[in-house]
Structures are given as C-alpha cells and as structure tokens.
Protein backbone atom coordinates (compact mmCIF):
# COMPACT_ATOMS: atom_id res chain seq x y z
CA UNK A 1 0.00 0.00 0.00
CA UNK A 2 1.33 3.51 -0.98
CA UNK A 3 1.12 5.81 2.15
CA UNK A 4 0.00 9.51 1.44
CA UNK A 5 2.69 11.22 2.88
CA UNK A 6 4.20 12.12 -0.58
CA UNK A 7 1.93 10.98 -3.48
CA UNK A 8 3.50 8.98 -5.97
CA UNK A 9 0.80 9.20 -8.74
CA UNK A 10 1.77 12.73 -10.00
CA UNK A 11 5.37 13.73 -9.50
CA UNK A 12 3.84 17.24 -8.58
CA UNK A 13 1.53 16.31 -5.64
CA UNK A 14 4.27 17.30 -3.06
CA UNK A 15 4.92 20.55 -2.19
CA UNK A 16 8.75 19.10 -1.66
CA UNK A 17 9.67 17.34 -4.41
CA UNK A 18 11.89 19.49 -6.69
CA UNK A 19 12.63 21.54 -3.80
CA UNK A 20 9.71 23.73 -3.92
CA UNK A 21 6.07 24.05 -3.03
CA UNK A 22 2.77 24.61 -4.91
CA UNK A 23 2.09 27.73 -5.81
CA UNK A 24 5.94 28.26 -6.68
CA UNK A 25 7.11 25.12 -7.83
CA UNK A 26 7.23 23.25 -11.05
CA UNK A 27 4.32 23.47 -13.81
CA UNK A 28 3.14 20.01 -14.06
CA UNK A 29 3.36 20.00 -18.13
CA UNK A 30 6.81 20.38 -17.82
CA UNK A 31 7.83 17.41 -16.25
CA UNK A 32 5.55 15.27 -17.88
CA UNK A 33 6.59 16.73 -21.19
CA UNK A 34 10.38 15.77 -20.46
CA UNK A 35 9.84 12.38 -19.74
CA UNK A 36 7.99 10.98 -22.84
CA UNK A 37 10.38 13.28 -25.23
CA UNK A 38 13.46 11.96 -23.42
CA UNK A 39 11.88 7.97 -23.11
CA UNK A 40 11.52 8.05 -26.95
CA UNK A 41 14.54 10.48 -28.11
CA UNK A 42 16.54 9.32 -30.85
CA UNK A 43 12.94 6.44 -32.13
CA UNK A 44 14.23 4.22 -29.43
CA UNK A 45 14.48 3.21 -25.37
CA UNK A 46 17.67 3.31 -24.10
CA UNK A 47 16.76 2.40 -20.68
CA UNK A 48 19.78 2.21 -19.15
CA UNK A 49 20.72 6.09 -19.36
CA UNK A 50 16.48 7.03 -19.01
CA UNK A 51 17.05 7.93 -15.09
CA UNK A 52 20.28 9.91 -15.56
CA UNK A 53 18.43 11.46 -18.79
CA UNK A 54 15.59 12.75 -15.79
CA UNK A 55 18.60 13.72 -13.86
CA UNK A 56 19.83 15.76 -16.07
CA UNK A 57 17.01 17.36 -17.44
CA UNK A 58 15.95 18.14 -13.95
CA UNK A 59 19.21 20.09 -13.30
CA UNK A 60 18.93 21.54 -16.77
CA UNK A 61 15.81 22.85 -16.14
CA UNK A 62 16.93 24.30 -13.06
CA UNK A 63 19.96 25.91 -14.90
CA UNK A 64 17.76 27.64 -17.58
CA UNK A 65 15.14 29.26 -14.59
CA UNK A 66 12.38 26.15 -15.97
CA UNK A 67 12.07 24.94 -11.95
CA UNK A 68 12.98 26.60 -9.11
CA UNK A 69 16.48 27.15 -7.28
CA UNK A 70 17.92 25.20 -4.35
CA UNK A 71 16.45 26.76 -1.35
CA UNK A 72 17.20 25.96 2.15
CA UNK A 73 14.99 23.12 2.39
CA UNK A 74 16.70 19.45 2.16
CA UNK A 75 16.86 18.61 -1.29
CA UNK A 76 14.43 15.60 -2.19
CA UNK A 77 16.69 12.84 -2.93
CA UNK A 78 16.45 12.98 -7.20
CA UNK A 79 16.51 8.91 -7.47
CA UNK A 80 12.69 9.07 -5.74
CA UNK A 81 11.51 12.00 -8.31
CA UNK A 82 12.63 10.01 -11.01
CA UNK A 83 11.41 6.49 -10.25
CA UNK A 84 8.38 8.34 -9.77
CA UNK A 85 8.15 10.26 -13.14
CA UNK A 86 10.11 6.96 -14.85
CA UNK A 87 6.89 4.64 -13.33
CA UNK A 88 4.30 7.42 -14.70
CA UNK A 89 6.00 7.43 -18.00
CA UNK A 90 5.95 3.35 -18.11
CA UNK A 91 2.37 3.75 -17.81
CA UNK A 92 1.84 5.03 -21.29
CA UNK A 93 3.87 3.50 -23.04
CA UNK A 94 2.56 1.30 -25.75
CA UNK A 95 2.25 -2.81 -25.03
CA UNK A 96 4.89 -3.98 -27.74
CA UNK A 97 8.00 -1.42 -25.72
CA UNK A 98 6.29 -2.25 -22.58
CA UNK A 99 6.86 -6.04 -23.00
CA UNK A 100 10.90 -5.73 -24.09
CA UNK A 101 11.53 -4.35 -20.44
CA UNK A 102 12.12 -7.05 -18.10
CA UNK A 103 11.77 -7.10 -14.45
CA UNK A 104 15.70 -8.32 -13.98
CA UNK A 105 16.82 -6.29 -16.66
CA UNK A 106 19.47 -3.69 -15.43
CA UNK A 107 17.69 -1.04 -17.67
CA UNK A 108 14.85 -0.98 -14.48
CA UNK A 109 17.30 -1.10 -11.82
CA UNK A 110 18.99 1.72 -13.25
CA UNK A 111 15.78 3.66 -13.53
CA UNK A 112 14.21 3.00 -10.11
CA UNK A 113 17.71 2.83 -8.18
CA UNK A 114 17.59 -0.45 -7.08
CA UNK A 115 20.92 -1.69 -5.25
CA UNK A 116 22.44 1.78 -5.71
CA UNK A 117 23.02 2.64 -2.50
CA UNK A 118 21.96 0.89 0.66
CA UNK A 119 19.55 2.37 3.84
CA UNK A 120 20.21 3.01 6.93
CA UNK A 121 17.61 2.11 9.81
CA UNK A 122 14.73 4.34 8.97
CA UNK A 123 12.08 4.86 11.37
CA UNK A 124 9.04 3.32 9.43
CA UNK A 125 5.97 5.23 8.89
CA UNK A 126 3.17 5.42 11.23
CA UNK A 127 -0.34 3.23 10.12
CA UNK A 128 -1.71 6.01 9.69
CA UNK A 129 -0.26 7.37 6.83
CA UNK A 130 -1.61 4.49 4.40
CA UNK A 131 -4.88 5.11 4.31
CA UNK A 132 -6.82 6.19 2.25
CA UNK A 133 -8.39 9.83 3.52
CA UNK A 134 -5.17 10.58 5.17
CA UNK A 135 -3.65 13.89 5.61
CA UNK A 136 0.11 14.34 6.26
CA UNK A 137 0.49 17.72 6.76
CA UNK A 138 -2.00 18.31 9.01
CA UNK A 139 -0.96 14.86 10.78
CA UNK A 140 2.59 16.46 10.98
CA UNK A 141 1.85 20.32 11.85
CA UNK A 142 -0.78 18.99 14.49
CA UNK A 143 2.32 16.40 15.89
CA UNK A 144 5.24 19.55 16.42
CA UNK A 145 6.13 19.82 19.77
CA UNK A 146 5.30 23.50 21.86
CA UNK A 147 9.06 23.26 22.73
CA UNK A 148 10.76 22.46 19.22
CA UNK A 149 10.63 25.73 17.31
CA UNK A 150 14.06 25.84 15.98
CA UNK A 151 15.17 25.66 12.39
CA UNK A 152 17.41 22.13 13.69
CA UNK A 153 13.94 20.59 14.97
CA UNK A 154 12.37 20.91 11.53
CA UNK A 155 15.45 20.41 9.49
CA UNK A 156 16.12 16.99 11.15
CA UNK A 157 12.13 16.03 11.06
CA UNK A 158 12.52 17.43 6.69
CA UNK A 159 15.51 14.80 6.91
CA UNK A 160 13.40 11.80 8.06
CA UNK A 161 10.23 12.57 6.22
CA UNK A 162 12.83 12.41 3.42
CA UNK A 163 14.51 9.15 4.40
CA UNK A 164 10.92 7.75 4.61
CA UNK A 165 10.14 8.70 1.31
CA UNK A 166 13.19 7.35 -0.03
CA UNK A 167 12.65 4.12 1.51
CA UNK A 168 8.95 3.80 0.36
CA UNK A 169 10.18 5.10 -3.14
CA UNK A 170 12.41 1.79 -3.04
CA UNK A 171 9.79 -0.54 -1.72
CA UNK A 172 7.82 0.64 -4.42
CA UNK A 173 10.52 0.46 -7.22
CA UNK A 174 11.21 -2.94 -5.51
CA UNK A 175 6.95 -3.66 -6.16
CA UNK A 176 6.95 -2.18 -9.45
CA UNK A 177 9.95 -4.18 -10.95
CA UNK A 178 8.89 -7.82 -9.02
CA UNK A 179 5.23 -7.35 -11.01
CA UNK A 180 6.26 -5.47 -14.21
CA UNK A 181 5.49 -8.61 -16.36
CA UNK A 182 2.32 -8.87 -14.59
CA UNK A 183 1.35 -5.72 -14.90
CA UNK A 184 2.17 -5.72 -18.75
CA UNK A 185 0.55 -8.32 -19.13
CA UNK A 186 -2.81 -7.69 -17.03
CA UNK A 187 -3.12 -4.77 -18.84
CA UNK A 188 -2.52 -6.48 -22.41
CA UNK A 189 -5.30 -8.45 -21.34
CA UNK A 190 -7.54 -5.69 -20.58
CA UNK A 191 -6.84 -4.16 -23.91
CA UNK A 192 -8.39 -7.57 -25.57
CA UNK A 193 -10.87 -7.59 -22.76
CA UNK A 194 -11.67 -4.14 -23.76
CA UNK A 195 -11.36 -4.96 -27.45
CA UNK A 196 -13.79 -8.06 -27.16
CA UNK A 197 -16.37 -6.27 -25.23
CA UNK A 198 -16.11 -3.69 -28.16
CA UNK A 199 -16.91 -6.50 -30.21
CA UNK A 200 -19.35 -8.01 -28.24
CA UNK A 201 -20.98 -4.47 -27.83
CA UNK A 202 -20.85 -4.18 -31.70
CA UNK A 203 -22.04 -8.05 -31.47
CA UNK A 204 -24.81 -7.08 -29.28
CA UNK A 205 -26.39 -3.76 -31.01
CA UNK A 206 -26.22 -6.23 -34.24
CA UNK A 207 -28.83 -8.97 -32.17
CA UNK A 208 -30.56 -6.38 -31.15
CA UNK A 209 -30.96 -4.80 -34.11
CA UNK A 210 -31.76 -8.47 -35.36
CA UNK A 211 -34.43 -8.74 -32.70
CA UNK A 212 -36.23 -5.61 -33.17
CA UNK A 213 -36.80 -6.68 -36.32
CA UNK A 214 -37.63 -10.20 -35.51
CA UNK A 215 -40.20 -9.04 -33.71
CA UNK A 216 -41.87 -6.49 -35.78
CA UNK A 217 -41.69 -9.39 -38.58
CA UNK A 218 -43.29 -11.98 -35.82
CA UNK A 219 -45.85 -9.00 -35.25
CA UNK A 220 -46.93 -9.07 -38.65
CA UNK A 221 -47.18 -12.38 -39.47
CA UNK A 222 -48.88 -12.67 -36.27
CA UNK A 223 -51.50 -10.14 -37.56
CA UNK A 224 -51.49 -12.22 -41.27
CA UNK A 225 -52.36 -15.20 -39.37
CA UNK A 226 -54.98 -13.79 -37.36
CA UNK A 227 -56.16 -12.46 -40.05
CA UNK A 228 -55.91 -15.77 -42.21
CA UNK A 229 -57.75 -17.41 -39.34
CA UNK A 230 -60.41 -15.15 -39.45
CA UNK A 231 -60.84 -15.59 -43.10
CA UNK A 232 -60.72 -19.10 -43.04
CA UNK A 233 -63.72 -19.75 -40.45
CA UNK A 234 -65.60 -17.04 -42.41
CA UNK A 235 -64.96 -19.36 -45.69
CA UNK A 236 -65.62 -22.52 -43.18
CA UNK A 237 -68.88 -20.39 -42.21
CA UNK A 238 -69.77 -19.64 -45.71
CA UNK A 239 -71.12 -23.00 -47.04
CA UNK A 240 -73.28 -23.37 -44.10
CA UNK A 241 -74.52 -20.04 -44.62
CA UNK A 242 -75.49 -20.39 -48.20
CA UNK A 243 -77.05 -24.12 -47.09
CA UNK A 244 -78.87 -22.56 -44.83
CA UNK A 245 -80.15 -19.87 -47.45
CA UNK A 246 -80.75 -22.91 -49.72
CA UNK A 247 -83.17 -24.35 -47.01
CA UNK A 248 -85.23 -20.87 -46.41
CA UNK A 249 -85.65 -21.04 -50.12
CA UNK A 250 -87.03 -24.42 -50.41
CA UNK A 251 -89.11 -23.71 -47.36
CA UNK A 252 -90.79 -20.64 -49.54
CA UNK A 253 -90.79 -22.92 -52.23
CA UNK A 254 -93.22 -24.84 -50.00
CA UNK A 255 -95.52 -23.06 -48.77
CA UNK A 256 -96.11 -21.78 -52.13
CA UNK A 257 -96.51 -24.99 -53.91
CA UNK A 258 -99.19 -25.88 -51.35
CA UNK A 259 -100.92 -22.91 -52.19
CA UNK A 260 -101.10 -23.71 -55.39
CA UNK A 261 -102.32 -27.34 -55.05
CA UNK A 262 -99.20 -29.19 -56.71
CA UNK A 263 -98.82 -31.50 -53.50
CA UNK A 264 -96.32 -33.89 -55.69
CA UNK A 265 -94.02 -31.40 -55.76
CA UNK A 266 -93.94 -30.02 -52.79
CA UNK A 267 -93.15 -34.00 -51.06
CA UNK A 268 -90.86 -33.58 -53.55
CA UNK A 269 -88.66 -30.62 -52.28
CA UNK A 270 -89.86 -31.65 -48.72
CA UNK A 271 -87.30 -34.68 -49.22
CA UNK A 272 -84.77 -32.69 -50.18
CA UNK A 273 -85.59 -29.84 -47.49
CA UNK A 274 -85.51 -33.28 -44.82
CA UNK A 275 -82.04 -34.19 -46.16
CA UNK A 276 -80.56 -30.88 -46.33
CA UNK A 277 -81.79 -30.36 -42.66
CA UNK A 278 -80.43 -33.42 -41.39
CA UNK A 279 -76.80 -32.41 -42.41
CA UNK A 280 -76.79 -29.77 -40.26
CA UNK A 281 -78.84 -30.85 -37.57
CA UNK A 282 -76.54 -29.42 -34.42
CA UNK A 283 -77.17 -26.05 -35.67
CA UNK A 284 -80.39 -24.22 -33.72
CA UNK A 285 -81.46 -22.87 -36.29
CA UNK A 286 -82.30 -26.09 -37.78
CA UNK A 287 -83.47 -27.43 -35.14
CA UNK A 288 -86.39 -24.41 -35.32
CA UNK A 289 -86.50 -24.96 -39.01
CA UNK A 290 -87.46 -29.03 -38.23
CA UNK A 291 -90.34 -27.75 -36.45
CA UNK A 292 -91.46 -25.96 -38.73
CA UNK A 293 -91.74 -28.62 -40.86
CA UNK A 294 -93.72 -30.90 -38.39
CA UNK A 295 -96.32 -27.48 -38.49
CA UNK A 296 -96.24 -27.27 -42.69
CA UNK A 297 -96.43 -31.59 -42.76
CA UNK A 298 -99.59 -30.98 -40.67
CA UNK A 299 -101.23 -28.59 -42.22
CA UNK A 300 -100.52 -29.99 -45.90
CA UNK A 301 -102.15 -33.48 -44.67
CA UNK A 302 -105.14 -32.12 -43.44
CA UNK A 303 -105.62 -29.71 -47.35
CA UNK A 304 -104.59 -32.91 -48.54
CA UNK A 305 -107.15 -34.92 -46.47
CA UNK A 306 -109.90 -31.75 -47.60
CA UNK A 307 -109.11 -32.57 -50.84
CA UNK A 308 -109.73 -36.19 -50.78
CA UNK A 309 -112.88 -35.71 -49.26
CA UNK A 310 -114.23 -33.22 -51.86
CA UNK A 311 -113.26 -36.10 -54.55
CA UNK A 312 -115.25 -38.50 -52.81
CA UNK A 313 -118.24 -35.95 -52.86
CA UNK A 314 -117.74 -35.14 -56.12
CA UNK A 315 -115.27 -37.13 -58.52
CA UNK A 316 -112.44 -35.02 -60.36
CA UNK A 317 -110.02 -37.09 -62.03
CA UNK A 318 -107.27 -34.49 -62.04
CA UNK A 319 -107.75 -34.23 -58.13
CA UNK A 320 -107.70 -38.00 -57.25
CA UNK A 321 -104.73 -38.63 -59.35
CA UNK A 322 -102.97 -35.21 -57.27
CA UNK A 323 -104.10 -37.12 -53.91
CA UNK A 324 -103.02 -40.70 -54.79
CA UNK A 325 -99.21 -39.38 -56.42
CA UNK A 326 -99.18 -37.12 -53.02
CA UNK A 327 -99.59 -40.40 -50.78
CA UNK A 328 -97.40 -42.74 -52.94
CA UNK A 329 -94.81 -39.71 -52.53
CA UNK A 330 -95.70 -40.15 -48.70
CA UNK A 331 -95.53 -43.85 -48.64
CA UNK A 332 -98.95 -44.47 -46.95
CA UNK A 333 -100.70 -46.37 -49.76
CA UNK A 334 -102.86 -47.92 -46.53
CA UNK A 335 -104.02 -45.41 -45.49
CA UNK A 336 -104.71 -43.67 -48.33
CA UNK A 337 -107.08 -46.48 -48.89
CA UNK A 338 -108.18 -46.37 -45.84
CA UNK A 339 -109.16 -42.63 -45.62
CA UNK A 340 -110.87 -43.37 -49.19
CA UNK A 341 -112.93 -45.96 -47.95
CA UNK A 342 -113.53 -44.14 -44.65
CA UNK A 343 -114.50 -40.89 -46.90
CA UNK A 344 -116.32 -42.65 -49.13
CA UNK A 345 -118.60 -44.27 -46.06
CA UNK A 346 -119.00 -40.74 -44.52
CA UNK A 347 -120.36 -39.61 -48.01
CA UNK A 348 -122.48 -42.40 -48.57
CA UNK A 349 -124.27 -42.28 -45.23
CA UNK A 350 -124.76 -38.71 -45.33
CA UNK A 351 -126.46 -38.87 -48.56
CA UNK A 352 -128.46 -41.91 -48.01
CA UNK A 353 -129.50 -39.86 -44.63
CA UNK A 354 -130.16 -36.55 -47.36
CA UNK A 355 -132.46 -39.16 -49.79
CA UNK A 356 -134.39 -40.71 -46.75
CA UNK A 357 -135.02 -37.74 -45.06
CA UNK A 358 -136.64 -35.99 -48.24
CA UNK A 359 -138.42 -39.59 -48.94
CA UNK A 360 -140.58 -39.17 -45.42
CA UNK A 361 -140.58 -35.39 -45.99
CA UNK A 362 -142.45 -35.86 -49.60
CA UNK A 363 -144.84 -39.12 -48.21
CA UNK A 364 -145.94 -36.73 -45.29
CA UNK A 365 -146.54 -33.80 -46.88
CA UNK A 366 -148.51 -35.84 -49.74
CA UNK A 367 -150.37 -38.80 -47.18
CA UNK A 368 -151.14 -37.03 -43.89
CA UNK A 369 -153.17 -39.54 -41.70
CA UNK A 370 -153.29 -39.61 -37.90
CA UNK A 371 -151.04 -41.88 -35.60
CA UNK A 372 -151.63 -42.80 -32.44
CA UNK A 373 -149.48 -40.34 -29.74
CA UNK A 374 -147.53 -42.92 -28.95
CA UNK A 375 -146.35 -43.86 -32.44
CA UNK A 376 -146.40 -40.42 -34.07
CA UNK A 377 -143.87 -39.21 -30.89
CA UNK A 378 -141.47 -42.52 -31.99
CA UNK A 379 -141.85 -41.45 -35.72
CA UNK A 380 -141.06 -38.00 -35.09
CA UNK A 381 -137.93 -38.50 -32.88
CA UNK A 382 -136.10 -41.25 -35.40
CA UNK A 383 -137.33 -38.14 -38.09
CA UNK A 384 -135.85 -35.55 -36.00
CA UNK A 385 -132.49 -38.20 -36.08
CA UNK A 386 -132.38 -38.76 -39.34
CA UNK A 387 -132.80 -34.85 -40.67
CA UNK A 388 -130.09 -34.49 -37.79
C-alpha cells in the first residue's frame, strides 16, 4: 500500500519534491513533457541512461530558470523523483515497448535505483499514513512539539520525512519491478478484454438490431395469421350459410306450392328440405326450421285430407290422381285407402241420410193420416235423427 505522505501518482503532488512548493514550484506540463520526449529520443528506449536522462534534465531545467532554485529546504533525494516520473511514464507507453523491459533487466534497476546505495535504519511510517483519507500535513503540523521551534527541529524532522520517502520510493521500485510482467501483461489483457467487449458491444447492437426486427416481422405475421384465421372460419362459415339460405328457399318454395295445389311437388322438395336439414342438424337454427316442418307436414295433410274428401263428394279425375301421387310420394298407400274408404262411407251415409229424409218429408206432406201419440212421438224422434 502507498502511504500519502508524498503521493507517488503525479510527481507534482508534493509541495517538496523538486525543492519547492505549490504555488511556486514546477508546472506540471513540464515534467511530464520531459519524460515521454526523453523515453523516446533518438525512435528508441535506451533504458539504461532514461534515469540519468531525468537527472539531467531536472538540473537543466533548473539551470535555464524552468524549476525553481535550491532553497534551504533538504533537497528531495532525485533517485525518488525520477522512479516516480520513470513509473508514470511506463504507464503510457505502448504494449509492444512495454513487454521488451524485463523485471531483472538492469535497464529498471537503473531507472528506479535499485541496489544503488543501501539504507540506513529508517524509522518506518506510522499506520496512519496508508490510508486512504489521510492527511500528512495536518498529521505532521498537528504532531510539532510547543518546545521544538528551531530551524534544527524541523530540518532533522525534513531529513526523516525524506529518508521515509526514499525508503517507500524503493519498496515501491522494488513492487513495481517484481510485477512489471504482470502488470504488462494484465493490462494487455484488458486491452483484448476491452477490445472483445467492443466486439461483443458491436455483437450485441447487431442482435438487437436483429431482434427488433424479428419481432416487428413476428408481429406481422402474427396479424397475417390472425387475419388468415379469421378468413378461413368465415370461408368454413360460408357454405353453411349459403345451405342454410338454400333451405329458407325451399321452405318458400313450400308453402307456395301448397298454395297452389301441386302437393307432388312439394313432397318432392320436402325430401330434399328433410335431407338438407339433417346435415346440419346441431345447428339451432335447424333445429327451429325441423319444427317448422312438423307445423307445414300438418297442415298440408289435413288440405290434402280436404281434398280427398271433396273427390269422394264429387269425382275429379285431375284431383284424385294429385291425392293418390301425393300419398305414394308419402308412402302411406294404406291409409290412403283407408281414408278413401272411410271418406267414401262418410259420403255415402250422409247422402243416403239426405235421400231418406226428403223420402218421409215428400210421403208426409202428400199422405197425412193420424197416428196414435204414442207412435207419431217414436216417428217423429227417429225423423228428427235422421234430418239431424
């Protein structure tokens, strides 16, 4: 963990490193202008001269009024500025340079001052200084003793701060150089990470764009087929429809062919009007229709049965061949002859009853002669019987 006494992320972020603070130290684009153009002076990396490059750039700088003077204050040691601005630099470089530096290589120990010159005990830094919201100044200006207010006090306390930062500048050169191939290559593989999830993105947007228009294509054939569906039981409904039409016809046709007498024809369409309502017998509406034609069979029997009767009153060829075709159409030849005798009977008794009752009329309008009571009541009641 880096502590926050001196931030290593920007070379600038302490108000001591190149001997100077904020508001009067060194622009930040200078620095981080230097160390790219001196990293790739001359189209190569010559890494082993890259830190004494910084060096000398620094004091160059310094020479031509870029940074600051030397003041008073210790000197930050120049190894920790440049391991710093050398680490910040490594961090944009591209992959292919970034993979010819090796972690053993002398060109990093060069840069980050590994093994150059050896620590004395240094009084570690407090806990407190590694995390995260930290703040060293006001941890070190709150920490100055009442009685230490000499220039020695804070010159020695400059001293260790410095010492510390040295030491952590190692560790973290130390850090930086024992994972540079792993960092390389973690962040190679973030690149293709990055570049796959570009193309899965890309990959993605594509399906989607697929899928929209899956779906406004399932919408419509969706629709078609609903559509289709309906027209299809409308075309299933049609037939039945125009059956149906067929049957109200023939059912006109009926009636009006008994009102007109032709009986043979209208058995005729009244087996056809019987088939064509038993095809379609689960409908209602035939149902109510069969009904109907229990009512018309009813009433056509008893014309028919009128008209039978009026040819045994009065024979009419054209009328007793109409009733006898009617009942062979029926299929009661029986009872055809059975409702001819029975007619004929009927008619024969009522005019046998007509004859005798004008016979006894005429004889007792033409012989009156007196009758006992008792016999002329008897006569008179069997009279009163027959004239009916």
């Amino acid at each position: 963990m880096q502590p926050n006494l001196f931030p290593f992320g920007t070379v600038l972020g302490n108000p001591y490193l190149f001997n100077g603070d904020l508001s009067e130290g060194l622009d930040s684009s200078r620095i981080f202008f230097l160390v790219p153009f001196l990293l790739f002076q001359g189209g190569g990396m010559d890494l082993s001269k890259v830190g004494e490059k910084i060096l000398s750039s620094v004091r160059s700088a310094r020479s031509l009024g870029l940074l600051p003077s030397t003041s008073d204050r210790p000197e930050v040691p120049p190894r920790a500025a440049a391991a710093a601005a050398v680490a910040h630099a490594l961090a944009g470089l591209p992959p292919h340079q970034r993979f010819n530096l090796s972690s053993s290589s002398e060109e990093l120990r060069s840069i980050y001052g590994i093994g150059i010159r050896s620590q004395g005990q240094v009084v570690e830094l407090e806990e407190d200084f590694y995390e995260e919201d930290f703040d060293p100044v006001r941890h070190i200006l709150e920490h100055i003793p009442s009685d230490e207010n000499d220039l020695t006090f804070f010159e020695k306390q400059a001293a260790l701060r410095l010492a510390q930062l040295d030491k952590v500048a190692e560790r973290l050169s130390h850090h930086v150089m024992e994972h540079h191939e792993v960092m390389v290559k973690g962040m190679n593989l973030v690149r293709e990470l990055e570049k796959d999830l570009k193309i899965a993105n890309v990959i993605c947007m594509n399906g989607r764009r697929h899928l929209n228009s899956s779906v406004n294509e399932v919408s419509r054939d969706l629709i078609v087929n609903s559509n289709s569906k309906k027209k299809q039981a409308l075309l299933d409904v049609l037939p039945i429809l125009n059956e149906l039409c067929h049957a109200l016809n023939m059912q006109a046709a009926l009636e009006s062919l008994v009102e007109e007498g032709d009986y043979c024809k209208a058995f005729q369409v009244l087996s056809e009007y019987l088939q064509l309502l038993d095809s379609f017998s689960e409908l209602s509406a035939i149902q109510e229709m069969s009904h109907g034609v229990e009512v018309w069979l009813e009433k056509t029997l008893q014309k028919l049965d009128s008209l039978l009767l009026g040819v045994c009153q009065e024979f009419k060829q054209e009328g007793y061949i109409t009733v006898v075709d009617a009942y062979a159409l029926i299929g009661d030849v029986s009872g055809l002859a059975e409702k001819i005798q029975s007619f004929f009977m009927q008619e024969v008794l009522s005019e046998t009853q007509t004859v005798l009752k004008n016979i006894v009329q005429e004889f007792l309008f033409f012989h009156p002669f007196p009758f006992p009571s008792s016999i002329g009541t008897c006569y008179t009641q069997k009279f009163r019987m027959i004239s009916g």
